[in-house]
Every structure is written in C-alpha cells, then in structure tokens.
C-alpha atoms as a PDB file:
ATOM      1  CA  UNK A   1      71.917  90.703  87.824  1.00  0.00           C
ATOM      2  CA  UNK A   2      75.257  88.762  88.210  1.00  0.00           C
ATOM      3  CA  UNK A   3      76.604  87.515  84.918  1.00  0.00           C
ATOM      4  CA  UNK A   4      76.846  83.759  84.543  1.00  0.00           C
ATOM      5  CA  UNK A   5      79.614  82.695  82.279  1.00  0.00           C
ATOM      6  CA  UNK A   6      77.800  80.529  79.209  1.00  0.00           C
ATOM      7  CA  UNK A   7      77.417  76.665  79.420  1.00  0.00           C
ATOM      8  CA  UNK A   8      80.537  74.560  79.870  1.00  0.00           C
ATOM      9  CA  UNK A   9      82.317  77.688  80.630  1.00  0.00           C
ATOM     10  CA  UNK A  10      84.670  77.452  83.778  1.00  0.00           C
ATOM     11  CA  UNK A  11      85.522  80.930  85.239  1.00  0.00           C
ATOM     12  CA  UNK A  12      89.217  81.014  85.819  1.00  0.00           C
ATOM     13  CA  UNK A  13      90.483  81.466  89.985  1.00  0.00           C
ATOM     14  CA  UNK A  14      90.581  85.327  90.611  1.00  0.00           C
ATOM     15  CA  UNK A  15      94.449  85.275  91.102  1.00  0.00           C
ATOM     16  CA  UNK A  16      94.311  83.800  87.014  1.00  0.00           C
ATOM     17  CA  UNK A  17      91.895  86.334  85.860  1.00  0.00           C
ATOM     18  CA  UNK A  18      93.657  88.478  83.914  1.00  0.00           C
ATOM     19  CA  UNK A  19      90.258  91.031  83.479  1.00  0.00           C
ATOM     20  CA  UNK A  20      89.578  91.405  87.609  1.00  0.00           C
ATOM     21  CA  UNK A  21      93.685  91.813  87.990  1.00  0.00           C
ATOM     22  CA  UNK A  22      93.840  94.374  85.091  1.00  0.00           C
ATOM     23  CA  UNK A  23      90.521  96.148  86.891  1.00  0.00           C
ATOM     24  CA  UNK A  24      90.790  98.938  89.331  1.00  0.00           C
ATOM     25  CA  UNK A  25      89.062  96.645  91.750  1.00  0.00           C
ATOM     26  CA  UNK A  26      92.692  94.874  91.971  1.00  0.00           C
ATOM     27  CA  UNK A  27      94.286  97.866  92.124  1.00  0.00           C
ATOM     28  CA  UNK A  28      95.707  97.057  95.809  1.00  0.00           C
ATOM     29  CA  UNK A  29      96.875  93.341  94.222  1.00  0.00           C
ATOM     30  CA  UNK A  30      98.567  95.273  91.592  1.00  0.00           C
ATOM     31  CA  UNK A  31     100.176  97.696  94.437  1.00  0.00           C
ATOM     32  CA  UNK A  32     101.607  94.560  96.403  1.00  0.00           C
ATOM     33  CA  UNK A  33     102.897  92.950  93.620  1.00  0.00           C
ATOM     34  CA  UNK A  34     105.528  95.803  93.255  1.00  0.00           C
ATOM     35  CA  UNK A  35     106.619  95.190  97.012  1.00  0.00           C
ATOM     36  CA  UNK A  36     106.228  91.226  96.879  1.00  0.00           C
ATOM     37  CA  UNK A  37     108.102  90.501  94.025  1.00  0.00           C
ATOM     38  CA  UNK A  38     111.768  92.715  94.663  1.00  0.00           C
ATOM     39  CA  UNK A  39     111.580  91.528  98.074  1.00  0.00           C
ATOM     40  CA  UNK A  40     111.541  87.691  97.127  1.00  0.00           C
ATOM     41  CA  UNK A  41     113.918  88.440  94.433  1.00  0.00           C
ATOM     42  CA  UNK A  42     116.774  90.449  96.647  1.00  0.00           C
ATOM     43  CA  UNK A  43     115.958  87.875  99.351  1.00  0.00           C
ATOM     44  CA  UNK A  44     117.198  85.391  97.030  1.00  0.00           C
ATOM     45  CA  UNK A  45     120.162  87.089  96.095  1.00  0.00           C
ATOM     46  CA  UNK A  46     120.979  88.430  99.499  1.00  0.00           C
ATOM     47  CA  UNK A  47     121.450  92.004  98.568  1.00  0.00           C
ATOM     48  CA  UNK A  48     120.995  93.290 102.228  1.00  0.00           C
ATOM     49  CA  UNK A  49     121.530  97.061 101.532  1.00  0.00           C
ATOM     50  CA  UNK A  50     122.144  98.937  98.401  1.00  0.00           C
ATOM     51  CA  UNK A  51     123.901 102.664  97.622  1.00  0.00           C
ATOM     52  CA  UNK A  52     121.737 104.562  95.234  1.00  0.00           C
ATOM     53  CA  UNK A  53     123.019 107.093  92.467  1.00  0.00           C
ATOM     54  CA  UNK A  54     120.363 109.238  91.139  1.00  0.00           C
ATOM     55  CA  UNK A  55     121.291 111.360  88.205  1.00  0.00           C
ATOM     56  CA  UNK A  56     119.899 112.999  84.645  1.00  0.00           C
ATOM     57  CA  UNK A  57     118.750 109.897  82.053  1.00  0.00           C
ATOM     58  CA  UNK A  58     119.965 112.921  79.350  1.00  0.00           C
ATOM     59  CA  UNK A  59     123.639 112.959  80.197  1.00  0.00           C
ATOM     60  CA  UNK A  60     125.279 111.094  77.799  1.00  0.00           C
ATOM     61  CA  UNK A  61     128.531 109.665  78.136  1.00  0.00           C
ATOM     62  CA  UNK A  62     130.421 111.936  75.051  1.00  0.00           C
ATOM     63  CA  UNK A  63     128.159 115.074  75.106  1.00  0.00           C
ATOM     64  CA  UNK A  64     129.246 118.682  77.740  1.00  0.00           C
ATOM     65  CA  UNK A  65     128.546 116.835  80.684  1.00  0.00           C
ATOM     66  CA  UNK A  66     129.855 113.974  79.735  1.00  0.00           C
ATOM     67  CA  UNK A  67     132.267 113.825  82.405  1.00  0.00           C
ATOM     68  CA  UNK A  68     129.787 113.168  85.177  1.00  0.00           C
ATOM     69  CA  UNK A  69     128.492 109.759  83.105  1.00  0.00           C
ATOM     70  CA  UNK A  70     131.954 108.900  83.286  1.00  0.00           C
ATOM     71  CA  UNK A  71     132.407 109.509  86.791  1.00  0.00           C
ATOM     72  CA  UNK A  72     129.536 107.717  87.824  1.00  0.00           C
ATOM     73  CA  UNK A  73     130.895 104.866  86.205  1.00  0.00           C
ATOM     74  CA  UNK A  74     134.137 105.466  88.047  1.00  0.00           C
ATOM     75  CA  UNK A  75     132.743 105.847  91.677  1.00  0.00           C
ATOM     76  CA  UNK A  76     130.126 102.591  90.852  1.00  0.00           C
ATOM     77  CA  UNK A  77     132.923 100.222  89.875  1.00  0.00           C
ATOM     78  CA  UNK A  78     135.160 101.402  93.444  1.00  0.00           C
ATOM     79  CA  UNK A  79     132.171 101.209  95.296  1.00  0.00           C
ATOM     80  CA  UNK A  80     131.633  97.928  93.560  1.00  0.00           C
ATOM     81  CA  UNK A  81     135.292  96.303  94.527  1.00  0.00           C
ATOM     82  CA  UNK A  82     135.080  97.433  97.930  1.00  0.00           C
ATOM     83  CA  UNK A  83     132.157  96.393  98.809  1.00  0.00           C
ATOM     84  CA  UNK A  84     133.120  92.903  97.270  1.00  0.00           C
ATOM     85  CA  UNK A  85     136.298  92.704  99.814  1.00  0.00           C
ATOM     86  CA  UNK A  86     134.069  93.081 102.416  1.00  0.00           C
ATOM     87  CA  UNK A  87     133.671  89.627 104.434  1.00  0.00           C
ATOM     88  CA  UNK A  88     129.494  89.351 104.511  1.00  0.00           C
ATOM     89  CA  UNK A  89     127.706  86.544 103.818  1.00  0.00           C
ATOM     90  CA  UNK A  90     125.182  88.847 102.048  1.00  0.00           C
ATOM     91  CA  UNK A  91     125.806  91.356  99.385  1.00  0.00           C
ATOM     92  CA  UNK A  92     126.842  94.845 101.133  1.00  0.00           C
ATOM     93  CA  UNK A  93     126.017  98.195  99.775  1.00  0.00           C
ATOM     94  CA  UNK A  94     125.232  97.009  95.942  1.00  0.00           C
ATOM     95  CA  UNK A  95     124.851  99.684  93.358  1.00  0.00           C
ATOM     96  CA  UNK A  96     121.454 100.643  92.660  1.00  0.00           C
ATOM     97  CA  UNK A  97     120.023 103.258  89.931  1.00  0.00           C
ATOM     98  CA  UNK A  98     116.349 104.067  88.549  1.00  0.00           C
ATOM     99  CA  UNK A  99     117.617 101.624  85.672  1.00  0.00           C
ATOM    100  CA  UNK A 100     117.657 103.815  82.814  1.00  0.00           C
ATOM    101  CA  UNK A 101     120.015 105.677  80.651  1.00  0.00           C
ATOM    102  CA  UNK A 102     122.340 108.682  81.598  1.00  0.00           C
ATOM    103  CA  UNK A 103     123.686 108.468  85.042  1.00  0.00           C
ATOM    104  CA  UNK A 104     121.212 105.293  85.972  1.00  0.00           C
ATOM    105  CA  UNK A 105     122.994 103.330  82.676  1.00  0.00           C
ATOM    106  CA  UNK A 106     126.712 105.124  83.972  1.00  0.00           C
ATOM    107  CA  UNK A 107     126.054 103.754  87.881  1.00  0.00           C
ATOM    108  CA  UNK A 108     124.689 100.236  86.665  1.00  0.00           C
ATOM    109  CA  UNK A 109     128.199  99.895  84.157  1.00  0.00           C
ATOM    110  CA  UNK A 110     130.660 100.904  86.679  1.00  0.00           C
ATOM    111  CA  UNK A 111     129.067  97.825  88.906  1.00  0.00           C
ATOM    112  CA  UNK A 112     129.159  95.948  86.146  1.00  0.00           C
ATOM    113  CA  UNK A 113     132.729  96.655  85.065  1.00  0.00           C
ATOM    114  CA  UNK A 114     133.675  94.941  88.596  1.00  0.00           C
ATOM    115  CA  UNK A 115     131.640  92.425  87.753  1.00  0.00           C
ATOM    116  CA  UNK A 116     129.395  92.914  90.703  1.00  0.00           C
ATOM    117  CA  UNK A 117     126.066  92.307  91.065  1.00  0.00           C
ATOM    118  CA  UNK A 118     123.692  95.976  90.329  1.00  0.00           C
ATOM    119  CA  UNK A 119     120.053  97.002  90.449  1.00  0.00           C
ATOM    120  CA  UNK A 120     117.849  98.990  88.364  1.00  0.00           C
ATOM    121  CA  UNK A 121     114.403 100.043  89.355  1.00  0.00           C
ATOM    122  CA  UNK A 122     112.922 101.405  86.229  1.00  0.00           C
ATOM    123  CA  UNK A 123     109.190 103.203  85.610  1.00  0.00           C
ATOM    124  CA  UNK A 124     107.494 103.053  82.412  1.00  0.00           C
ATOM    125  CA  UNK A 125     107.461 106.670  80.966  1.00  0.00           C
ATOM    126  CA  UNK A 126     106.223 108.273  77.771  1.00  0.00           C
ATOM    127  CA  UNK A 127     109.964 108.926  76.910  1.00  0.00           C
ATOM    128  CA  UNK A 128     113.621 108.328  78.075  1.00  0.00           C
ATOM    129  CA  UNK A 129     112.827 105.716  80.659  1.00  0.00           C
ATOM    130  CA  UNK A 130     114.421 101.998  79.656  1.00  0.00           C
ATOM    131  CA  UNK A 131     115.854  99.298  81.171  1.00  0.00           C
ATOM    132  CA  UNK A 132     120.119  99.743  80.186  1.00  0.00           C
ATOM    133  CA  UNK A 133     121.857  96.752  79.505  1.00  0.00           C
ATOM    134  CA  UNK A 134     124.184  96.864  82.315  1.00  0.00           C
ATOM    135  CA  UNK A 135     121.700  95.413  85.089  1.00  0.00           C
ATOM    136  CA  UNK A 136     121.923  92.200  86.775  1.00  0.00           C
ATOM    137  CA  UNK A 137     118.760  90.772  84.774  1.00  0.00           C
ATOM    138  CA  UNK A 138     117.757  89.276  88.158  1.00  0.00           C
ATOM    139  CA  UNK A 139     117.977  92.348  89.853  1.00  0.00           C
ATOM    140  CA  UNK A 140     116.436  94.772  86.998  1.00  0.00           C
ATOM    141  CA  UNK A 141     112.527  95.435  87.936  1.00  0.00           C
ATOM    142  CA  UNK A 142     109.399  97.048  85.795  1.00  0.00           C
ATOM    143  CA  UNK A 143     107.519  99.590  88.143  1.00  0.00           C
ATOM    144  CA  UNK A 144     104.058 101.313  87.273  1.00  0.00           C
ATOM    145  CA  UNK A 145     103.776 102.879  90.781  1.00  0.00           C
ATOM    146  CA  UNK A 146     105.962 105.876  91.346  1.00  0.00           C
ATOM    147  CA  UNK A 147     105.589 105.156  95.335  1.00  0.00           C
ATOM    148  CA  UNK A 148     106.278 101.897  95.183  1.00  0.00           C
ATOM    149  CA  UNK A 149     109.991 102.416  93.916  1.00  0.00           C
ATOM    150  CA  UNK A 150     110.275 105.189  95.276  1.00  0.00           C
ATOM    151  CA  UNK A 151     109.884 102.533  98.536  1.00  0.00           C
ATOM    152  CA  UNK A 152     112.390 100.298  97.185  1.00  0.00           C
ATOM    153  CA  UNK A 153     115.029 103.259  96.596  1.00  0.00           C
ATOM    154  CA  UNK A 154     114.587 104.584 100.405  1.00  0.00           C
ATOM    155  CA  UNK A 155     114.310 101.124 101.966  1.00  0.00           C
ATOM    156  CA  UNK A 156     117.360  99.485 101.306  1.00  0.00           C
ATOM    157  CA  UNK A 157     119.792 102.745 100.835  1.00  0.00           C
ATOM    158  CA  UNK A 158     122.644 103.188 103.012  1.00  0.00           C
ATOM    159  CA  UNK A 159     123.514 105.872 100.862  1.00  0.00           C
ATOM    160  CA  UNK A 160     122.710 108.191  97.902  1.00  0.00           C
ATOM    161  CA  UNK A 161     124.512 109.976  95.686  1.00  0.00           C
ATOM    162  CA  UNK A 162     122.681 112.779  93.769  1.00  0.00           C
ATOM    163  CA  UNK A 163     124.821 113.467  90.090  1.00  0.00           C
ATOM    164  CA  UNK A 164     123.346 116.290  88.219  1.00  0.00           C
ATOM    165  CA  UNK A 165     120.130 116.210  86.886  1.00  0.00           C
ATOM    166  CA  UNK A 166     116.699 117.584  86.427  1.00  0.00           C
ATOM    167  CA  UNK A 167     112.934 117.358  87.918  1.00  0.00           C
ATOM    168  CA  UNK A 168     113.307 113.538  88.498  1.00  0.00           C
ATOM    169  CA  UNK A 169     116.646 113.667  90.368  1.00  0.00           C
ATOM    170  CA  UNK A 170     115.624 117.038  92.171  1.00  0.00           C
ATOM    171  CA  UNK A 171     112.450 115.073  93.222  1.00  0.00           C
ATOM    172  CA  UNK A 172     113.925 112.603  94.866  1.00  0.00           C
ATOM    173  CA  UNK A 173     116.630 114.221  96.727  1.00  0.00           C
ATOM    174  CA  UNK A 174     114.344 116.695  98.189  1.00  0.00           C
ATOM    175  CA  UNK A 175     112.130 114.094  99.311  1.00  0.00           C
ATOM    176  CA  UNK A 176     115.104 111.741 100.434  1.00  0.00           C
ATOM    177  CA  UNK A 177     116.647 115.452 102.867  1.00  0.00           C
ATOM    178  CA  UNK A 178     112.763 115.641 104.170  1.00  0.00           C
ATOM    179  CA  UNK A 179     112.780 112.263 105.015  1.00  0.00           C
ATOM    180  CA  UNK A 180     116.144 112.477 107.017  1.00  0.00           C
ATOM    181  CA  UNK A 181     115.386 116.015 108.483  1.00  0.00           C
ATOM    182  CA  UNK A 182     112.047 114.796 110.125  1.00  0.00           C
ATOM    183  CA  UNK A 183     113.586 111.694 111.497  1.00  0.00           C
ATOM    184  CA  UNK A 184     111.233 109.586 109.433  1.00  0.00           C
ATOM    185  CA  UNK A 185     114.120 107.466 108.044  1.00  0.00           C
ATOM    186  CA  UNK A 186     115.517 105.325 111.409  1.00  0.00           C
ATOM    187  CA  UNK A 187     118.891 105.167 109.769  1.00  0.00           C
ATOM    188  CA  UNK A 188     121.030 107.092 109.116  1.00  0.00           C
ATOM    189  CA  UNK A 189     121.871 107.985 105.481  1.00  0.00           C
ATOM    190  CA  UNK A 190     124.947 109.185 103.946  1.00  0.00           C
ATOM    191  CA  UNK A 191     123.485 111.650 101.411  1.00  0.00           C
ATOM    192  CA  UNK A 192     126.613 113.162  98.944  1.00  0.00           C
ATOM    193  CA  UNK A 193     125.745 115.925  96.372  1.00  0.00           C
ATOM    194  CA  UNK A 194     128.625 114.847  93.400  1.00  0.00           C
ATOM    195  CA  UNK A 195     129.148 118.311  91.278  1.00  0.00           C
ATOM    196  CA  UNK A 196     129.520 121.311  93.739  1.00  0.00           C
ATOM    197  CA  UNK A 197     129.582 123.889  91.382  1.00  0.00           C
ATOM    198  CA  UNK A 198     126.358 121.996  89.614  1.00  0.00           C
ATOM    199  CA  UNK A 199     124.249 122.089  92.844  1.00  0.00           C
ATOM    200  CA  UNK A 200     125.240 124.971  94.147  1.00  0.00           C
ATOM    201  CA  UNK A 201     123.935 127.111  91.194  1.00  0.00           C
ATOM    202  CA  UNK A 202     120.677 125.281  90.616  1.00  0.00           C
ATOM    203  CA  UNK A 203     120.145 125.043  94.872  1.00  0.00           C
ATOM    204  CA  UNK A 204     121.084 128.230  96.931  1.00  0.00           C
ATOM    205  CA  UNK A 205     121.071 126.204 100.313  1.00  0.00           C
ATOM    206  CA  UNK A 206     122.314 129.188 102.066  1.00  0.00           C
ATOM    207  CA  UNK A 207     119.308 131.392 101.050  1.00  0.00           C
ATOM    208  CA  UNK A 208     117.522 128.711 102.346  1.00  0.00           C
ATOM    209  CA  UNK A 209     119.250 129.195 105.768  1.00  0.00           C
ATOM    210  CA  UNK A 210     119.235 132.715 105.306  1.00  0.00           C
ATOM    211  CA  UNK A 211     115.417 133.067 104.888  1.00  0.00           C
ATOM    212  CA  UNK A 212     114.788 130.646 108.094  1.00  0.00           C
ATOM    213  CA  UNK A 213     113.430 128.303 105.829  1.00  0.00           C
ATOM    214  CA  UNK A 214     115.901 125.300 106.823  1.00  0.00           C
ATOM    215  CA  UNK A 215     117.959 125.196 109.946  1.00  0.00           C
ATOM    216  CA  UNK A 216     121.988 125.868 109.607  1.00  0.00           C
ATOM    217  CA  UNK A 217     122.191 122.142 110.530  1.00  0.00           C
ATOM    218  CA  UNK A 218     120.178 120.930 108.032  1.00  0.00           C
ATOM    219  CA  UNK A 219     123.136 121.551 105.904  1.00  0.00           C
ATOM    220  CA  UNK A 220     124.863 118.733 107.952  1.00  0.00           C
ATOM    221  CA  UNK A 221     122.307 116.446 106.303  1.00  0.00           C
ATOM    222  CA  UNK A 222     124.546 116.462 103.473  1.00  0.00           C
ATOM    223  CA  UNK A 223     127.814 117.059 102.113  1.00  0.00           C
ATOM    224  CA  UNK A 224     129.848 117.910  98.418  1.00  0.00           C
ATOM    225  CA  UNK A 225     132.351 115.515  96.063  1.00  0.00           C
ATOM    226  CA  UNK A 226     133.692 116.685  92.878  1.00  0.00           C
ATOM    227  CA  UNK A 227     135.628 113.349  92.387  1.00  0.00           C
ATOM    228  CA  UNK A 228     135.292 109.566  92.226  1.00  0.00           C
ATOM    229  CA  UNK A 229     137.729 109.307  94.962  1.00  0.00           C
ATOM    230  CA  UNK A 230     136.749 111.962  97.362  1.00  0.00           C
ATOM    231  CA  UNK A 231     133.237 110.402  96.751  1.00  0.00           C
ATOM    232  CA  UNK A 232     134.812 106.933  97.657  1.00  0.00           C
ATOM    233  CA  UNK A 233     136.220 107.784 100.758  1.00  0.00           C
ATOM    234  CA  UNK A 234     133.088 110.076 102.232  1.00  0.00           C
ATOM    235  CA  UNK A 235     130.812 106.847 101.430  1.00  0.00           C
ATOM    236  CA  UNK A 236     133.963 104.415 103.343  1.00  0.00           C
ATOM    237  CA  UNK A 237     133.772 106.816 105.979  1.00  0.00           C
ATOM    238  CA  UNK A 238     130.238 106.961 106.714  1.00  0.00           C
ATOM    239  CA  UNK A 239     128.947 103.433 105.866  1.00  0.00           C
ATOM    240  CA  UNK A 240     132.028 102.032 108.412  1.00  0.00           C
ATOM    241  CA  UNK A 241     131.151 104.203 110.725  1.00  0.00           C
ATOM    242  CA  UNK A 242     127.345 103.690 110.703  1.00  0.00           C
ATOM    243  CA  UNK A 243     127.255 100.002 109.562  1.00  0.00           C
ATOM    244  CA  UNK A 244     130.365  97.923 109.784  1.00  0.00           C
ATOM    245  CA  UNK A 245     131.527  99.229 112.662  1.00  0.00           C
ATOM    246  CA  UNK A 246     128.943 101.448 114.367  1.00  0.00           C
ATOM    247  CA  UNK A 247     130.246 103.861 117.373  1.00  0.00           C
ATOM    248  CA  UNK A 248     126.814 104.979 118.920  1.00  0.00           C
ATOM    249  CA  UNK A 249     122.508 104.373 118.095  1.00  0.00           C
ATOM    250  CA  UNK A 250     120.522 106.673 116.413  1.00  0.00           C
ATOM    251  CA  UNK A 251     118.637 108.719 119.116  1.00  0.00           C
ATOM    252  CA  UNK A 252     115.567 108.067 120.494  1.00  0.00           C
ATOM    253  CA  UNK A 253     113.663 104.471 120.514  1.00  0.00           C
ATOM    254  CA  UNK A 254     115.017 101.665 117.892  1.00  0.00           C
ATOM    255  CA  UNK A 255     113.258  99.367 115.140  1.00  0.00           C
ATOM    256  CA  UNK A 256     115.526  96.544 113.720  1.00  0.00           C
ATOM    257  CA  UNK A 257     115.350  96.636 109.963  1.00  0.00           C
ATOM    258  CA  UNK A 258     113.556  93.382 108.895  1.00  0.00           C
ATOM    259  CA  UNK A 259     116.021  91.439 107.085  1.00  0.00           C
ATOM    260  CA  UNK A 260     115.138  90.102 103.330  1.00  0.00           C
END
C-alpha cells in the first residue's frame, strides 16, 4: 500500500528529500555527487592538472621523522613557484594531498607558503583524517566514497610523489604502479618514491624482479629523491618533457583528456 503523506501535506521534489537522498535507493545520486561537485568547482578555478603527494597523516613536523614533513613542505612551495611562472591561462600542476595532517597538512603548507592555490581531498575516518588548515577552502572537498577520490587523485595527476607512510600511502601507490604498468592510465605519470632508504626497506623491489613477479622494467615505472631539490628537478624534467613541451605520443591509439 503506498503511503500518502497526511492532509495538507506537500511531499517535497525527490532532489529536496533529504530521507530518499539519505536512502540506499540514492545511493548512485550520492556516488555522482562526489564526481559532480570537484569537477564544477576545479572548472571554476581552472586547476587543469594537479601533482599529488601522498604520505603518513602520523608524521609530525618535530617528532623522528620529522624531516620528511618538512621536506614536503619544501618540495610543495618550489613546485608551487614554478608552476606559478609558468605562462597558462589555467592553473598548471597545483599541489594536491588527501587533505589531512602529516605529509597531506606538510604538502598543502608548502603551496600555501607560495601563496598558491592547493587541494585537499579528505575521507571521513574513525581517526586521524581532518581537513588541515592550509587548503584553498574552495578547493578542500568531504569524500564518503573511497573510489570516488581515489578518481579525483588519478584523474588530474601529472605526478605523484609517495613520502613515507603506512597502509593508506602503500595503498595507493601500489594501485597508482598497477595502473601505469597495465597501460590503464593514457598518460603518462611521473611517479617519485621521496626517502630511498625508507622504501627500500619496507619494499624489496628487486625480490620482486628476482621472483618474476614484476618485470626488470617495471622498475622504470618509477624512480628515488632524497631531497627537495633533486625531487624538483625529476618532476621539471618529466612534466616538460611530457606536458609543456612533449617530444613523442604515448603508444598505441589516443583519447584527449576532457578538459574541466
């Protein structure tokens, strides 16, 4: 029997119905709304591509890693000024983190410092995860969906840089090399691993070669910085050559990126 709201009662439209949108009915609304709303907003500030540090929320800036939270700050606020000499109409290569503290706060600062514009794409979780202050407050966004910023990292990202961290960060750099090692990313991606002796202890990619688990030139997919500057000029190097001022295609048949 369909329920009939009581007399005098006006049922509000479906898109004002706070009880169907909250419902699992909506869940597909709910999904769309996390692409729909980022898009309109970094149409509207012209952010056409972004570089992504990923990174531990725990590292603080003052405990024994401390030095990569200041780092990351370092190597956000250069990428920050160069990208701002660059002469685009849009926004090039804009600092983005997962918008919470640690590395995420360290990335969104250093932008800040060069008073650029920055990004944060930040989950609700039971703990750690929440919004830092540093964020452009037009550019900071609320996910529920793990895939659906996990979308926004990958699909704007001319480059990531992976600072030491745990399940979260090891997460999404696997899934970012898997991405570029089948090809399902059609562009290329300038992927540095910032801590050498870090990732090489916690990652054995050689055993990984060893074993026949990886190909030897997977390990081409990606390469090592241990300094702002060295990290500075690998990211130069790469986006020039792939994006300012780009000396061959990617193989195979081409897609143009929609633009925002």
């Amino acid at each position: 029997m369909i329920e009939q709201p009581p007399p005098g009662h006006h049922r509000p439209v479906a898109y004002k119905n706070e009880r169907f949108l909250d419902s699992p009915d909506a869940r597909a609304l709910r999904i769309l709304s996390e692409f729909l709303e980022p898009f309109s907003h970094f149409r509207r500030e012209r952010i056409r591509d972004t570089v992504v540090f990923f990174g531990s929320a725990r590292i603080e800036e003052k405990d024994s890693l401390g030095r990569y939270y200041r780092e990351a700050r370092t190597l956000a606020r250069m990428v920050t000024e160069w990208s701002d000499q660059l002469k685009d109409p849009n926004r090039r290569f804009v600092v983005c983190t997962g918008g919470g503290p640690g590395i995420m706060e360290a990335g969104n600062r250093g932008a800040q410092d060069a008073n650029g514009k920055t990004v944060g794409l930040n989950i609700g979780l039971p703990f750690e995860q929440y919004p830092n202050p540093y964020i452009t407050p037009e550019l900071s966004f609320q996910f529920h969906y793990f895939f659906m910023r996990k979308f926004w990292f990958a699909y704007l990202a001319k480059a990531v840089v992976f600072f030491p961290g745990g399940f979260g960060t090891l997460d999404e750099m696997m899934e970012v090399l898997t991405l570029v090692q089948t090809q399902k990313m059609n562009k290329r991606l300038i992927i540095l691993l910032y801590g050498t002796e870090f990732w090489k202890e916690v990652i054995n990619f050689e055993a990984l070669v060893r074993h026949g688990t990886i190909s030897a030139s997977d390990m081409d997919l990606f390469q090592f910085a241990d300094d702002p500057e060295t990290a500075l000029q690998l990211l130069q190097e790469g986006l020039t050559k792939y994006y300012l001022r780009p000396e061959a295609p990617l193989p195979g048949p081409q897609k143009a990126e929609p633009d925002l």
